[in-house]
PDB file of N, CA and C in Angstrom:
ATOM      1  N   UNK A   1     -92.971 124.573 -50.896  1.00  0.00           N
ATOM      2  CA  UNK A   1     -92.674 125.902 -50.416  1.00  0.00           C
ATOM      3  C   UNK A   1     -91.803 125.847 -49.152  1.00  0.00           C
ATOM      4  N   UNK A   2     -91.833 124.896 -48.431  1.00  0.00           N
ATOM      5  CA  UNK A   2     -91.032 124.923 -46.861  1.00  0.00           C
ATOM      6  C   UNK A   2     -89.721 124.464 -47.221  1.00  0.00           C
ATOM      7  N   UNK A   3     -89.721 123.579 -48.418  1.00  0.00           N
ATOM      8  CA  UNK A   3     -88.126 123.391 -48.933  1.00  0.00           C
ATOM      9  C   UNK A   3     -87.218 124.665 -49.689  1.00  0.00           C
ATOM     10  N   UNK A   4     -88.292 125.054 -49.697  1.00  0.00           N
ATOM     11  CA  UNK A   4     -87.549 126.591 -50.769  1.00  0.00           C
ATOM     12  C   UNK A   4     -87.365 127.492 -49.500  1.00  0.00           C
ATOM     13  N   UNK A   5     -87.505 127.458 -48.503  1.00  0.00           N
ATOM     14  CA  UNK A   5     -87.722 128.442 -47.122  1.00  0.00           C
ATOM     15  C   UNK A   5     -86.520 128.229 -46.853  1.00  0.00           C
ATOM     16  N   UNK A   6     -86.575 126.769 -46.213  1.00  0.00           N
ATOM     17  CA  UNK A   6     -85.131 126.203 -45.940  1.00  0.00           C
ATOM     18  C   UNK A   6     -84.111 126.260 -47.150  1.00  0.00           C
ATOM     19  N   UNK A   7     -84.086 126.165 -48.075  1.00  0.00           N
ATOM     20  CA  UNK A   7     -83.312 126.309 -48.843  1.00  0.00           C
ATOM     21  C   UNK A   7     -82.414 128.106 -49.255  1.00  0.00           C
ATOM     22  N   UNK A   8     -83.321 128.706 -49.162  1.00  0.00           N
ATOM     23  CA  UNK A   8     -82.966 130.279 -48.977  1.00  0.00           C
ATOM     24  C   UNK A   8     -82.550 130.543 -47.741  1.00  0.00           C
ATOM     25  N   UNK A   9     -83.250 129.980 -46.143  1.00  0.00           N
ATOM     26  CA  UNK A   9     -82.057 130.031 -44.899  1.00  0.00           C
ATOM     27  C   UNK A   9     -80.756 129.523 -45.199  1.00  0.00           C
ATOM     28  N   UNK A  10     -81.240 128.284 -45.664  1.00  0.00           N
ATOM     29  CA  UNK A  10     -79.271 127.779 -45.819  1.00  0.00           C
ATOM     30  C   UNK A  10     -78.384 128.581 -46.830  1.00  0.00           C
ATOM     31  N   UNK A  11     -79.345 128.729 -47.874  1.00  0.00           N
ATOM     32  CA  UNK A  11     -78.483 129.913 -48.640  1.00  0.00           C
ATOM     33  C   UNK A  11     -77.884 130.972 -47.965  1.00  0.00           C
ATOM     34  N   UNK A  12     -78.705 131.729 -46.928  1.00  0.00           N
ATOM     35  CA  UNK A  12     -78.349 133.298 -46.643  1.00  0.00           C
ATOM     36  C   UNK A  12     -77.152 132.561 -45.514  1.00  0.00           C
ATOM     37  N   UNK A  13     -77.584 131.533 -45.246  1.00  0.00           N
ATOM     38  CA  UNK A  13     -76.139 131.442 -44.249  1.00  0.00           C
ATOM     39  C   UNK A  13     -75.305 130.998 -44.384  1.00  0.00           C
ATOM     40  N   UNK A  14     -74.991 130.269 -45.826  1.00  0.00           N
ATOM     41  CA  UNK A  14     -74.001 130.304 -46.474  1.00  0.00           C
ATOM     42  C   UNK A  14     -73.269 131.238 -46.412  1.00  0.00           C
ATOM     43  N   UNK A  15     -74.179 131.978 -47.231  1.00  0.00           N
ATOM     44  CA  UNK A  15     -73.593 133.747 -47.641  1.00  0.00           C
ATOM     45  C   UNK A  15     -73.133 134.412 -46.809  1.00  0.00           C
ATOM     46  N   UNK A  16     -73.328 134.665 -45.605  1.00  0.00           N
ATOM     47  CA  UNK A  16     -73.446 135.547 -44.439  1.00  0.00           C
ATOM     48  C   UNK A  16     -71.820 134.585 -43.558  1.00  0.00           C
ATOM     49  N   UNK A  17     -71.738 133.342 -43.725  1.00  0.00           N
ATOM     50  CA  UNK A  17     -70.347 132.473 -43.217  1.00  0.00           C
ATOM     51  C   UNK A  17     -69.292 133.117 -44.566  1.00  0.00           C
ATOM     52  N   UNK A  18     -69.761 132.481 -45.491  1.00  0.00           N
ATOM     53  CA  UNK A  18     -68.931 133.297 -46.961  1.00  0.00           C
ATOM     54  C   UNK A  18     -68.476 135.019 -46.597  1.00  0.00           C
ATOM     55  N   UNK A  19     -69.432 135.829 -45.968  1.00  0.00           N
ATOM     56  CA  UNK A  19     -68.576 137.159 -46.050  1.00  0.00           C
ATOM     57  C   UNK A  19     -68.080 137.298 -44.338  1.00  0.00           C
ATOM     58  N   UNK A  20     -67.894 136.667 -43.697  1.00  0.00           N
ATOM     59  CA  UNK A  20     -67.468 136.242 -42.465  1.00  0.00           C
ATOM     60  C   UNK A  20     -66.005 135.905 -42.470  1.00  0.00           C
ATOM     61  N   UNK A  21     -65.330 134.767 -43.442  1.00  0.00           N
ATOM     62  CA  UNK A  21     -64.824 134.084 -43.633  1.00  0.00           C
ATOM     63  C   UNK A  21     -63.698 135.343 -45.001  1.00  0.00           C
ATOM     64  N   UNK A  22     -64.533 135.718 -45.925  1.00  0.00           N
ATOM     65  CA  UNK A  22     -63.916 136.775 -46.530  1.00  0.00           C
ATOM     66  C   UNK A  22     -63.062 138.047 -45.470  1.00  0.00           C
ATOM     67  N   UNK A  23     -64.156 138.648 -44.698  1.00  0.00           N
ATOM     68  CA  UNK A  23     -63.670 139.428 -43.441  1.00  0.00           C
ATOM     69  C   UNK A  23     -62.303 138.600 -43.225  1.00  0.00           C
ATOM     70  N   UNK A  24     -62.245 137.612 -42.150  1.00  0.00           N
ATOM     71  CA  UNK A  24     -60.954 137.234 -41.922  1.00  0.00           C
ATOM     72  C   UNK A  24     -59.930 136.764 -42.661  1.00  0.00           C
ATOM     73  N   UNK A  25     -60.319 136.794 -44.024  1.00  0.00           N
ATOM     74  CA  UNK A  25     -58.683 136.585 -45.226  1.00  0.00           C
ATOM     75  C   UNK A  25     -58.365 137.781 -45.152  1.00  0.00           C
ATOM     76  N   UNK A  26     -59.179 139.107 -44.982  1.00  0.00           N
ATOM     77  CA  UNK A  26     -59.219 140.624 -45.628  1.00  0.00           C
ATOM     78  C   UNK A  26     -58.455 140.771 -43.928  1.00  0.00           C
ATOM     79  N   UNK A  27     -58.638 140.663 -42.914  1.00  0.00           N
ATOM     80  CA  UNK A  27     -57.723 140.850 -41.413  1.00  0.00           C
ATOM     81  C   UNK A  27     -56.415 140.388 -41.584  1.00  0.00           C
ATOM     82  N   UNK A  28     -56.288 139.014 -41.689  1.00  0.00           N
ATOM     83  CA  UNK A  28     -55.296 138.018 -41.735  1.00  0.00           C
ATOM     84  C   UNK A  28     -54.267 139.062 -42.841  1.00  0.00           C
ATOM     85  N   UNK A  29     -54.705 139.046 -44.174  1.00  0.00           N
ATOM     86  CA  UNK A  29     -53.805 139.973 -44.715  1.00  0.00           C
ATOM     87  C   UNK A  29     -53.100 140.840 -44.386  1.00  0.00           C
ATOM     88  N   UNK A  30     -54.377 141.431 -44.176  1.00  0.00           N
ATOM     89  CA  UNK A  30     -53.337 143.292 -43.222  1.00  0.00           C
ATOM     90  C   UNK A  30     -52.542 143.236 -41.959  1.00  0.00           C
ATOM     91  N   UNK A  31     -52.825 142.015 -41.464  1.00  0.00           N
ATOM     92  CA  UNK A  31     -51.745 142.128 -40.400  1.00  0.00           C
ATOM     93  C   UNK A  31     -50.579 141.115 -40.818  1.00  0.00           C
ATOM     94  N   UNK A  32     -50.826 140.507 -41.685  1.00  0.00           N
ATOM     95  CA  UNK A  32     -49.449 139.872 -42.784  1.00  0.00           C
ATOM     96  C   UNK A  32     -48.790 141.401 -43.159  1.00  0.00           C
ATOM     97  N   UNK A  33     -49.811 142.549 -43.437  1.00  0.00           N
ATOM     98  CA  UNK A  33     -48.851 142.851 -44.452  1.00  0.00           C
ATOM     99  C   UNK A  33     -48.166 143.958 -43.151  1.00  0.00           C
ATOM    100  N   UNK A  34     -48.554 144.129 -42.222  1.00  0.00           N
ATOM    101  CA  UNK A  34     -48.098 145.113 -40.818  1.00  0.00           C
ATOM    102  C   UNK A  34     -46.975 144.249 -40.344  1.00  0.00           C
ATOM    103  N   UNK A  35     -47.021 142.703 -40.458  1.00  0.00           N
ATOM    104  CA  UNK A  35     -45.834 141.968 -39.988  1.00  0.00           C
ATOM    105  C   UNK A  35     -44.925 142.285 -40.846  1.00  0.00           C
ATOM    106  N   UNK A  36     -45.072 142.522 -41.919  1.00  0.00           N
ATOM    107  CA  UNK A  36     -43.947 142.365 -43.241  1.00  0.00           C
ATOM    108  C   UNK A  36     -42.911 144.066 -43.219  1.00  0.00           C
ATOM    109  N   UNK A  37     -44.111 144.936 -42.794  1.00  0.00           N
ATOM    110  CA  UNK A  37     -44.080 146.292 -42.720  1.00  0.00           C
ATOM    111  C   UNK A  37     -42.678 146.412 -41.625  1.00  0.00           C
ATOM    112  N   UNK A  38     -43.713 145.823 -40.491  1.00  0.00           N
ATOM    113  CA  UNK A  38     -42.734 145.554 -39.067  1.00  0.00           C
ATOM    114  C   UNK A  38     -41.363 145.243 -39.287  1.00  0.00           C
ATOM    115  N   UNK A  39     -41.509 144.187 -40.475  1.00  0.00           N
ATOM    116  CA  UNK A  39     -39.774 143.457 -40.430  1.00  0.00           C
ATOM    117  C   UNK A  39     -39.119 144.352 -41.534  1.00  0.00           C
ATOM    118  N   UNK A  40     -39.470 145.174 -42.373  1.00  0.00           N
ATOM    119  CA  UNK A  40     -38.985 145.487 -43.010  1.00  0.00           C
ATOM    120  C   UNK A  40     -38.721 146.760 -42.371  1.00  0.00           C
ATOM    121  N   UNK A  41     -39.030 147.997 -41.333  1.00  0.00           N
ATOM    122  CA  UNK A  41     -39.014 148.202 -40.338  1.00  0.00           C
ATOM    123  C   UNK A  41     -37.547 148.344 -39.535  1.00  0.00           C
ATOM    124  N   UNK A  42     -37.940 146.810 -39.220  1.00  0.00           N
ATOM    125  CA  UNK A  42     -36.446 146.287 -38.307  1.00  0.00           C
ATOM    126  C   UNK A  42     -35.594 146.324 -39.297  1.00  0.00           C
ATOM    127  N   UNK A  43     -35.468 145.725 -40.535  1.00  0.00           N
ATOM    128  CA  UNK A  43     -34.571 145.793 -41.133  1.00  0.00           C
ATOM    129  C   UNK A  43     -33.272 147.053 -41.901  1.00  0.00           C
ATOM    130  N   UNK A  44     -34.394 148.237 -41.710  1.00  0.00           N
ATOM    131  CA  UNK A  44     -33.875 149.550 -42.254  1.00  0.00           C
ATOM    132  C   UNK A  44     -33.031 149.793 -40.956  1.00  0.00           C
ATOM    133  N   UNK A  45     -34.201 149.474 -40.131  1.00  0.00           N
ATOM    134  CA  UNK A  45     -32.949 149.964 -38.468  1.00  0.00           C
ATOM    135  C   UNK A  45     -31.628 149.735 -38.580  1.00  0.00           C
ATOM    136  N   UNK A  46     -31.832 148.480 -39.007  1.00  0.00           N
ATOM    137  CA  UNK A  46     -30.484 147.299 -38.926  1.00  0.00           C
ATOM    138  C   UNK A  46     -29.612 147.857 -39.875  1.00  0.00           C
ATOM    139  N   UNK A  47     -29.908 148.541 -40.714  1.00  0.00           N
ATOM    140  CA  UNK A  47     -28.923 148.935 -41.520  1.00  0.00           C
ATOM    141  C   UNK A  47     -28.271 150.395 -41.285  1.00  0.00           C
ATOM    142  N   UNK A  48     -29.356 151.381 -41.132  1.00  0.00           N
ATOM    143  CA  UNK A  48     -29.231 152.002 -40.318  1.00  0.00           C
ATOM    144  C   UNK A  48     -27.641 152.069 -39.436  1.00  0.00           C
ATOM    145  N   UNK A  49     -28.551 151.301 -38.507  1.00  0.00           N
ATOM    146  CA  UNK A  49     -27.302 150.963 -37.642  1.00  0.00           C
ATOM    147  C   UNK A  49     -26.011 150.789 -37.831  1.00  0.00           C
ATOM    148  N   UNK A  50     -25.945 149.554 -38.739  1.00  0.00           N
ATOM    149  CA  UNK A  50     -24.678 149.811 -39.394  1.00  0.00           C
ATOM    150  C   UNK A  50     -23.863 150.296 -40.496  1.00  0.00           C
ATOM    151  N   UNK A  51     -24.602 151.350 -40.793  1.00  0.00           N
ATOM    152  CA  UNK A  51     -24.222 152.232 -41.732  1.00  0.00           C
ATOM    153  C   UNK A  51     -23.433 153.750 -41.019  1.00  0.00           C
ATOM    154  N   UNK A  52     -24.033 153.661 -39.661  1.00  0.00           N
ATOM    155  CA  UNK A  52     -23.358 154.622 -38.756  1.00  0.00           C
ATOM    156  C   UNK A  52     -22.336 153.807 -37.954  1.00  0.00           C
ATOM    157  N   UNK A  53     -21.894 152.891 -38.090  1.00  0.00           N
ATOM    158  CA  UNK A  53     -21.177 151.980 -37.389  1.00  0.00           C
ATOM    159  C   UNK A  53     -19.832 152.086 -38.695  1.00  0.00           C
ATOM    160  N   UNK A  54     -19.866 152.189 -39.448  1.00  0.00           N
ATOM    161  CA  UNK A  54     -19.093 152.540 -40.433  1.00  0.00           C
ATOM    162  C   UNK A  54     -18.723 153.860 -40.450  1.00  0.00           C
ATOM    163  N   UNK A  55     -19.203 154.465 -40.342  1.00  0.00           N
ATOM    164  CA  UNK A  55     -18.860 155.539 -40.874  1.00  0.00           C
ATOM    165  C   UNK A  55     -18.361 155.990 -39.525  1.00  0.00           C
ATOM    166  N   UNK A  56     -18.587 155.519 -38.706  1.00  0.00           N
ATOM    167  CA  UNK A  56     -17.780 155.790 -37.294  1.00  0.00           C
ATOM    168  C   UNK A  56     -16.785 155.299 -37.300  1.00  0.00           C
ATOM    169  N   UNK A  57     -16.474 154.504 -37.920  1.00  0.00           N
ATOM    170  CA  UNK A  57     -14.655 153.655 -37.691  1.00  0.00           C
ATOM    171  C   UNK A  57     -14.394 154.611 -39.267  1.00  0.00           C
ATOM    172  N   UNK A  58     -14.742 154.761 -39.962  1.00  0.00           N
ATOM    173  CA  UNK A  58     -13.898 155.748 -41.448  1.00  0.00           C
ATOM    174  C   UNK A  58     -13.806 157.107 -40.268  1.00  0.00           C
ATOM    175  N   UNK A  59     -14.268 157.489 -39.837  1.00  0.00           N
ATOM    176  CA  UNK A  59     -14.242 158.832 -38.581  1.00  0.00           C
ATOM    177  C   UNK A  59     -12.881 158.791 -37.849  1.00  0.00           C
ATOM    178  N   UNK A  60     -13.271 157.047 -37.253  1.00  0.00           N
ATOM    179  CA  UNK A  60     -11.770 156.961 -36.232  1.00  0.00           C
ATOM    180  C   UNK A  60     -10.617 156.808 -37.041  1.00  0.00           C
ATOM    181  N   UNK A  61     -11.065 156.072 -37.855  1.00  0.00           N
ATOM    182  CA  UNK A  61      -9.570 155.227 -38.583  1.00  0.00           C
ATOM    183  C   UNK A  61      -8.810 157.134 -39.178  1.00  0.00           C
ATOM    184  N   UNK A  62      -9.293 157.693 -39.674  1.00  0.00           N
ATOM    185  CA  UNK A  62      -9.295 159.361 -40.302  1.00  0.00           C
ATOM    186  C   UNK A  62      -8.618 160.215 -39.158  1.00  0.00           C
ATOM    187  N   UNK A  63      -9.360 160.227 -37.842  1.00  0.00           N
ATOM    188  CA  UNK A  63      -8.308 160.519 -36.722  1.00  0.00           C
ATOM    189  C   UNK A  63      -7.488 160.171 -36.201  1.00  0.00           C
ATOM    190  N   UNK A  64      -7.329 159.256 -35.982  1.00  0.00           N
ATOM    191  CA  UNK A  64      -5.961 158.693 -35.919  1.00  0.00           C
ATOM    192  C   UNK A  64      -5.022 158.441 -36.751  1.00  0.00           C
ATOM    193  N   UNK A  65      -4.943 158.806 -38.159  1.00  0.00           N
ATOM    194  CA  UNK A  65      -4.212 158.752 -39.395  1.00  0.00           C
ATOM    195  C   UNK A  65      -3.906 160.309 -38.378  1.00  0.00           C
ATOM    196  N   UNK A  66      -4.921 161.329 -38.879  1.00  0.00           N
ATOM    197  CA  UNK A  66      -4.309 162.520 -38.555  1.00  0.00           C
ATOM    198  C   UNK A  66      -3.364 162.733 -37.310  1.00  0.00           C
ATOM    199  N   UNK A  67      -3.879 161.752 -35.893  1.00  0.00           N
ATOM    200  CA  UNK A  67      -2.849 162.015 -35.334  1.00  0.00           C
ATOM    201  C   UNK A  67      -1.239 161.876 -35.357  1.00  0.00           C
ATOM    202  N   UNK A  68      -1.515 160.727 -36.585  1.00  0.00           N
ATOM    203  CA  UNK A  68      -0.145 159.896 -36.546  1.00  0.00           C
ATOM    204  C   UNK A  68       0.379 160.893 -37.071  1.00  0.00           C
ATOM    205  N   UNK A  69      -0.234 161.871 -38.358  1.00  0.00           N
ATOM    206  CA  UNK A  69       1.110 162.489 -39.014  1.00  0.00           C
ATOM    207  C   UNK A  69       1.232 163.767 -38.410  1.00  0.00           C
ATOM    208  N   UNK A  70       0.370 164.469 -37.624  1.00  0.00           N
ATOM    209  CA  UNK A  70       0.457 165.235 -36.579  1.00  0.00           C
ATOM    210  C   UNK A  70       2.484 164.819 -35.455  1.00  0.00           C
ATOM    211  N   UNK A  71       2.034 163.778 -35.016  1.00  0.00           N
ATOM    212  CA  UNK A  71       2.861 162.820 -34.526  1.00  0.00           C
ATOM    213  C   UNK A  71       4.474 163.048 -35.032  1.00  0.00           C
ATOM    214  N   UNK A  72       4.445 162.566 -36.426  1.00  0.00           N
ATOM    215  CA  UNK A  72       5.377 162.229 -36.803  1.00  0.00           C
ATOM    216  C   UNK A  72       5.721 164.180 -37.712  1.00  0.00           C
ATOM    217  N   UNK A  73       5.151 164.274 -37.825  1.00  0.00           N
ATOM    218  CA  UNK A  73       5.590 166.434 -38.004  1.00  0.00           C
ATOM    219  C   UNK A  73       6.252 167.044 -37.079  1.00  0.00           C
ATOM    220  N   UNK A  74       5.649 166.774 -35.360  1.00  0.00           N
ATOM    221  CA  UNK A  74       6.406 167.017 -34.374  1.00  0.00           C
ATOM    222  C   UNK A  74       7.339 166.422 -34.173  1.00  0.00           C
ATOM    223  N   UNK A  75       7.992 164.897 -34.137  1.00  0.00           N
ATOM    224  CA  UNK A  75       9.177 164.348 -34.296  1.00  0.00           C
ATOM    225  C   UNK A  75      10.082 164.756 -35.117  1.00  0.00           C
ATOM    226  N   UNK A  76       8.927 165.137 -36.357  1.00  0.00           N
ATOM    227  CA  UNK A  76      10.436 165.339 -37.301  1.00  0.00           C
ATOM    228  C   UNK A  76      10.796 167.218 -36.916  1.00  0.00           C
ATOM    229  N   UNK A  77      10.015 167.604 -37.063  1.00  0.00           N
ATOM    230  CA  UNK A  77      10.548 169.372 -36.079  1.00  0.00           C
ATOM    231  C   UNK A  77      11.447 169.034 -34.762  1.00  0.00           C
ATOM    232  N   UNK A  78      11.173 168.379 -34.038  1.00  0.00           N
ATOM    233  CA  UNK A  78      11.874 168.199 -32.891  1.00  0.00           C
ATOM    234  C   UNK A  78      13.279 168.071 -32.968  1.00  0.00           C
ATOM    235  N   UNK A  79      13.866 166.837 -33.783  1.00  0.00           N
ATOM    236  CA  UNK A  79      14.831 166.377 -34.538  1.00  0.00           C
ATOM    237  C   UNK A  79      15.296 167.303 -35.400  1.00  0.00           C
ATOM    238  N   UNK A  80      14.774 167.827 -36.045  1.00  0.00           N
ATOM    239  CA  UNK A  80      15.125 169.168 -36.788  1.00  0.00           C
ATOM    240  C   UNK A  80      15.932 170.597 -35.947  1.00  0.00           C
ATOM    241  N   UNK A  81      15.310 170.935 -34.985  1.00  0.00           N
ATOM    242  CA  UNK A  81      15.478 171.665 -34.228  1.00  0.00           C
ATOM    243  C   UNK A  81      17.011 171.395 -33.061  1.00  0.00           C
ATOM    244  N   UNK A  82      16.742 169.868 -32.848  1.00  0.00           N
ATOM    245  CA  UNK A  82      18.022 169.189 -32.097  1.00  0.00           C
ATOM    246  C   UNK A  82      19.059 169.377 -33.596  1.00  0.00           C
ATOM    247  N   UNK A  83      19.195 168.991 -34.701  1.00  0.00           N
ATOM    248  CA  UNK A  83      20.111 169.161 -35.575  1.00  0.00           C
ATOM    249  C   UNK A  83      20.676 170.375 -35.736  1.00  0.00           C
ATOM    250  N   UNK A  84      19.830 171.201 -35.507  1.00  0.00           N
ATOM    251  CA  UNK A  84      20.463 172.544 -35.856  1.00  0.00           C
ATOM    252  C   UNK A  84      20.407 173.157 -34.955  1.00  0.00           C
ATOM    253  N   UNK A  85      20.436 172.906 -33.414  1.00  0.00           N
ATOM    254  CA  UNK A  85      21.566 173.273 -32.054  1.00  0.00           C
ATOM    255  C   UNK A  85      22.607 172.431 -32.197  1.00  0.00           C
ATOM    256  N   UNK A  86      22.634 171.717 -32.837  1.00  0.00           N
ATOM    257  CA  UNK A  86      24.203 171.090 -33.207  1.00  0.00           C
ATOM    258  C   UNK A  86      24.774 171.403 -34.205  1.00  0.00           C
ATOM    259  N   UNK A  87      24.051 171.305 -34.976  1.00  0.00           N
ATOM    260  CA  UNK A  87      24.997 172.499 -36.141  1.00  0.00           C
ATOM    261  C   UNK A  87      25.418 173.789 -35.659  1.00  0.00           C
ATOM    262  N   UNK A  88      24.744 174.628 -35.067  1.00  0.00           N
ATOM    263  CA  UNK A  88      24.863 175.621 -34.503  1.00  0.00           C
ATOM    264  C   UNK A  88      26.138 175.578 -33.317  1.00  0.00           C
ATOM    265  N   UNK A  89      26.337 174.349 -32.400  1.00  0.00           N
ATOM    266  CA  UNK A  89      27.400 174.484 -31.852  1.00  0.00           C
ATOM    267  C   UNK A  89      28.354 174.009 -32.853  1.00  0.00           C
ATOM    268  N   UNK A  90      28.276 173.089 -33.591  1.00  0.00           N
ATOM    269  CA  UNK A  90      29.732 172.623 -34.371  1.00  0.00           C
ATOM    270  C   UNK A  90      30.054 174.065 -35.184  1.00  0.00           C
ATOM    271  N   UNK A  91      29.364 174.806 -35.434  1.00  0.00           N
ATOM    272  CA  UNK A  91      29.552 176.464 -36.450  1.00  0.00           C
ATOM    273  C   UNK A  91      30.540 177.052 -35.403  1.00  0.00           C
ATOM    274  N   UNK A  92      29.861 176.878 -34.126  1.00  0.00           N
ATOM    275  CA  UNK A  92      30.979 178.036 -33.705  1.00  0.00           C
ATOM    276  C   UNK A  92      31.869 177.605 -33.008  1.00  0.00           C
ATOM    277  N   UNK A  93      32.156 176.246 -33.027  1.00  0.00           N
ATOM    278  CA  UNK A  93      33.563 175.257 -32.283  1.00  0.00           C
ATOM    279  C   UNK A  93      34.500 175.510 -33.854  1.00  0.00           C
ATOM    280  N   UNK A  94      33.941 175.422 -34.724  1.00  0.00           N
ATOM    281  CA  UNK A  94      34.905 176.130 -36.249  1.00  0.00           C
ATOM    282  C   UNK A  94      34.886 177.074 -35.742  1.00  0.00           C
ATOM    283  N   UNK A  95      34.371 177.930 -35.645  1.00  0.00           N
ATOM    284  CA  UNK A  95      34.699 179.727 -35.907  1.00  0.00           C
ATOM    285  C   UNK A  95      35.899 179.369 -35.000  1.00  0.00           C
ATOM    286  N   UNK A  96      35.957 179.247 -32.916  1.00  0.00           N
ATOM    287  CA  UNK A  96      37.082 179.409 -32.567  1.00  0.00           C
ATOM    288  C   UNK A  96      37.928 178.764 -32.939  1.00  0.00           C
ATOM    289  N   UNK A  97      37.966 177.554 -33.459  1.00  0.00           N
ATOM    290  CA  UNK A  97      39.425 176.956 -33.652  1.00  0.00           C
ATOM    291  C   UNK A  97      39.739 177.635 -34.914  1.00  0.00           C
ATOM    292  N   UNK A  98      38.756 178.545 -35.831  1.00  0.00           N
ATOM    293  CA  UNK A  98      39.788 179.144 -36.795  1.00  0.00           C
ATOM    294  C   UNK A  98      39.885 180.379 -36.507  1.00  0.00           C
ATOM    295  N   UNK A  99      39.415 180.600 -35.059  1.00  0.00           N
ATOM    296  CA  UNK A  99      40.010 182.325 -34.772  1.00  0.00           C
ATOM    297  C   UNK A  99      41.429 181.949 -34.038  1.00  0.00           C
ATOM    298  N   UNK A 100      41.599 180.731 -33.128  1.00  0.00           N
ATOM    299  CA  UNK A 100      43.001 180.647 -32.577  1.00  0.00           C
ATOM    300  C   UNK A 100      44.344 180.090 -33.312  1.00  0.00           C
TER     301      UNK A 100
END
């Protein structure tokens, strides 16, 4: 009977280390899976990030296209405008030399 005593202590404390030992696979996990959470986490950031980092240079690269042809509309009006004050004087340097 005193071996069966001892034998059921060592049992229950088997058991009792056994759900001890279960506990910390069942911890260890969840904060595996909060690390994994975490990095995956960082990782959306990260993209995130550069997904607005893109779309910020398609933004710039888009404004500055527009300025250029902004740019080059006013050059060419400008030039336009200089052509035809010169046309406009060569019109009427004809008119007098064919009024005299």
């Amino acid at each position: 009977q005193k071996e069966q005593v001892e034998w059921i202590e060592k049992e229950s404390t088997l058991q009792s280390r056994i759900k001890k030992l279960e506990e910390e696979k069942l911890q260890l996990e969840s904060s595996s899976k909060a690390r994994d959470q975490s990095s995956a986490e960082i990782d959306n950031a990260r993209l995130k990030e550069a997904s607005a980092v893109m779309i910020s240079n398609v933004i710039k690269r888009r404004d500055n296209a527009m300025k250029e042809q902004v740019f080059r509309n006013w050059a060419s009006q400008a030039q336009k405008s200089k052509h035809l004050n010169i046309v406009k004087g060569m019109a009427k340097e004809l008119n007098s030399t064919r009024e005299k």
